[in-house]
C-alpha atoms as a PDB file:
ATOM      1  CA  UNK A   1     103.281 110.437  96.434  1.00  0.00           C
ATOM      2  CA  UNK A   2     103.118 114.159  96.289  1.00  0.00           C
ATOM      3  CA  UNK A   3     102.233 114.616  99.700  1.00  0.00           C
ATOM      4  CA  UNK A   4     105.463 112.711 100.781  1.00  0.00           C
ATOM      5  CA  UNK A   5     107.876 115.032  99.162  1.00  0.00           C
ATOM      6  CA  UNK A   6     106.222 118.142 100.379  1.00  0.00           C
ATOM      7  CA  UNK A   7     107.644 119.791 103.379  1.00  0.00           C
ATOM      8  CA  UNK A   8     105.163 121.376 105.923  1.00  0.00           C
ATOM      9  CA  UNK A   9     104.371 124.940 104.145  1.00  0.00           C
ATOM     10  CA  UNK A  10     105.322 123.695 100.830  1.00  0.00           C
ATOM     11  CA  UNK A  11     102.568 123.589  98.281  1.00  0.00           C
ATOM     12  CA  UNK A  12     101.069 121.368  95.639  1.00  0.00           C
ATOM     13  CA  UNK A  13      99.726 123.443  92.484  1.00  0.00           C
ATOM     14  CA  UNK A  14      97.858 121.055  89.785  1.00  0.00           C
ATOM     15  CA  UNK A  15      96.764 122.315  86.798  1.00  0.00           C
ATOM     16  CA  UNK A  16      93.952 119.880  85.115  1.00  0.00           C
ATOM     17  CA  UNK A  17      92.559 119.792  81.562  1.00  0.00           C
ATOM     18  CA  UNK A  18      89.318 117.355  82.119  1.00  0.00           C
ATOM     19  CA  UNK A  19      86.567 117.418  84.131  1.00  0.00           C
ATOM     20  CA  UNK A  20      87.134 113.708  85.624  1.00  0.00           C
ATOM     21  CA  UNK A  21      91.546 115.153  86.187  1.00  0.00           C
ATOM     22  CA  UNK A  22      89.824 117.597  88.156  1.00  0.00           C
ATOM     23  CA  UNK A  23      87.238 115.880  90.263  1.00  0.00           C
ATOM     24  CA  UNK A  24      90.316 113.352  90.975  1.00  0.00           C
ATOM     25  CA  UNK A  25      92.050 116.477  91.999  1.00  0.00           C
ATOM     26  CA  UNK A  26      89.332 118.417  94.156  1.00  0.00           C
ATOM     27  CA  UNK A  27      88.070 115.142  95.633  1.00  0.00           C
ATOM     28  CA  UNK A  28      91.867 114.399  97.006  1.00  0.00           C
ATOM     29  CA  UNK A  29      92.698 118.115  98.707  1.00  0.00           C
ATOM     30  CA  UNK A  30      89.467 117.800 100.484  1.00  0.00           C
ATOM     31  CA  UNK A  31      89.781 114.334 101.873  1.00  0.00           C
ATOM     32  CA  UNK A  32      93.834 115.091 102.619  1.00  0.00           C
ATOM     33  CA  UNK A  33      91.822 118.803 104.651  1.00  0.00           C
ATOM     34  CA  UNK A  34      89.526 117.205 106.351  1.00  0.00           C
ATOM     35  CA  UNK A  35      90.237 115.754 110.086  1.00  0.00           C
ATOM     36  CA  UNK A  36      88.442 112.936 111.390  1.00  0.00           C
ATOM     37  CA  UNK A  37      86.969 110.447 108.076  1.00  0.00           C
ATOM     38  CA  UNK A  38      84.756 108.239 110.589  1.00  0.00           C
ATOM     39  CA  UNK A  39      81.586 107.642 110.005  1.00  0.00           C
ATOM     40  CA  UNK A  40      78.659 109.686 111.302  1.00  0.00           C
ATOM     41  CA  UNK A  41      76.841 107.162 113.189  1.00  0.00           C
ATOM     42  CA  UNK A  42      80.147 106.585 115.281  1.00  0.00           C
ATOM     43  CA  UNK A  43      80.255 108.832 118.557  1.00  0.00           C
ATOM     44  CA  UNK A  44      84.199 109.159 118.566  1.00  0.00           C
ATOM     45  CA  UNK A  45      86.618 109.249 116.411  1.00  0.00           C
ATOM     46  CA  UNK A  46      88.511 106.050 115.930  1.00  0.00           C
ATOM     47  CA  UNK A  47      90.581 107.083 112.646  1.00  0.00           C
ATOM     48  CA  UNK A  48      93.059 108.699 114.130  1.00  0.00           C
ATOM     49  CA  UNK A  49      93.264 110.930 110.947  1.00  0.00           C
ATOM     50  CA  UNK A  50      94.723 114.437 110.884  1.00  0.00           C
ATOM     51  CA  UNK A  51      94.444 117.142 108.570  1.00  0.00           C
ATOM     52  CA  UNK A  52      97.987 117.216 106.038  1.00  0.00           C
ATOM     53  CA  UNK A  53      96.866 119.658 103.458  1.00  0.00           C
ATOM     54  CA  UNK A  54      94.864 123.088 103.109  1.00  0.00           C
ATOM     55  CA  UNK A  55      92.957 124.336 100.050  1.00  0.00           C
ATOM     56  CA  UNK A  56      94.521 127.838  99.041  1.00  0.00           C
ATOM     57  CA  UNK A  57      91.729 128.965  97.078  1.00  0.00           C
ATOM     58  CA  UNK A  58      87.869 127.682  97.244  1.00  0.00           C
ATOM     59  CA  UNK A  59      87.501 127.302  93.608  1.00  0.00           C
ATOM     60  CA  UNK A  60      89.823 126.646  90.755  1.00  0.00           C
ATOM     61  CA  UNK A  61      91.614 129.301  88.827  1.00  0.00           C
ATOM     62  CA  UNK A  62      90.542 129.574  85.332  1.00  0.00           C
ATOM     63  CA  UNK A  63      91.893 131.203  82.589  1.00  0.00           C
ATOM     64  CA  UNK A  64      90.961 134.866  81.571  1.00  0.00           C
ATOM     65  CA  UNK A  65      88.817 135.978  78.633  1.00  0.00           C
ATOM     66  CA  UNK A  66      91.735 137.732  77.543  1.00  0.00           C
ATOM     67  CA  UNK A  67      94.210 134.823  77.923  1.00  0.00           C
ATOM     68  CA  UNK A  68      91.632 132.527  76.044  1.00  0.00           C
ATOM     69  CA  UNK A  69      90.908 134.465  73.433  1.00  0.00           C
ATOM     70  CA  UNK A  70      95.111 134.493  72.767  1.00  0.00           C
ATOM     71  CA  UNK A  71      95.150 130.726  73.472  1.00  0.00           C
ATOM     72  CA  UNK A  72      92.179 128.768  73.036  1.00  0.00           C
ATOM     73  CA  UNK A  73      93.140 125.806  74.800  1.00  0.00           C
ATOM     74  CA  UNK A  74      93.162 126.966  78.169  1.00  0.00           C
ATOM     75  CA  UNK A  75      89.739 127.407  78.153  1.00  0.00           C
ATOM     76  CA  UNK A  76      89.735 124.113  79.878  1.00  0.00           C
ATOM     77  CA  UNK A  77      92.049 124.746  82.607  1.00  0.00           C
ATOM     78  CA  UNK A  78      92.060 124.850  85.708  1.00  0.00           C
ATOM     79  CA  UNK A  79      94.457 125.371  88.545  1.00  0.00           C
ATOM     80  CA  UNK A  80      94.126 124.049  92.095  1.00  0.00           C
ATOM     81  CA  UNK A  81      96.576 124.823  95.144  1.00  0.00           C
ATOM     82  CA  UNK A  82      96.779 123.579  98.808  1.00  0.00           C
ATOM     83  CA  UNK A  83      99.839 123.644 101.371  1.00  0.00           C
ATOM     84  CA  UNK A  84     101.167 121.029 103.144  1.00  0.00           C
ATOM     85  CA  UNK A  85     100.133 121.448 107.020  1.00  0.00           C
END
């Protein structure tokens, strides 16, 4: 649904707490960035589907040592970014 309120440029910053938030996260950006989702063993593309996001940053954002050590609950955080195409 977050996809449908975002205006081309406009960008969609998730910050995640657990390993399976994340995954949910990382695994959506890169099948919204990728272009054509047919299978390999078909010659031409008959999806039809385009591109509608782009990953900002190749791996999450993390929290500093510094900002840990002052709070030790965002030791598990992580921060993932990608604009609207």
């Amino acid at each position: 649904q977050a996809l449908g309120a975002l205006r081309p440029g406009g960008r969609l910053a998730v910050i995640t707490f657990h390993s399976v938030e994340d995954r949910i996260v990382k695994q959506f950006i890169q099948h919204e960035a990728k272009g054509c989702i047919c299978s390999p063993e078909i010659p031409v593309c008959r999806c039809g589907h385009t591109p509608r996001l782009k990953s900002i940053f190749k791996k999450p954002l993390t929290a500093s040592d510094q900002e840990v050590n002052q709070n030790p609950r965002a030791r598990s955080a992580k921060l993932r970014v990608a604009e609207r195409i």
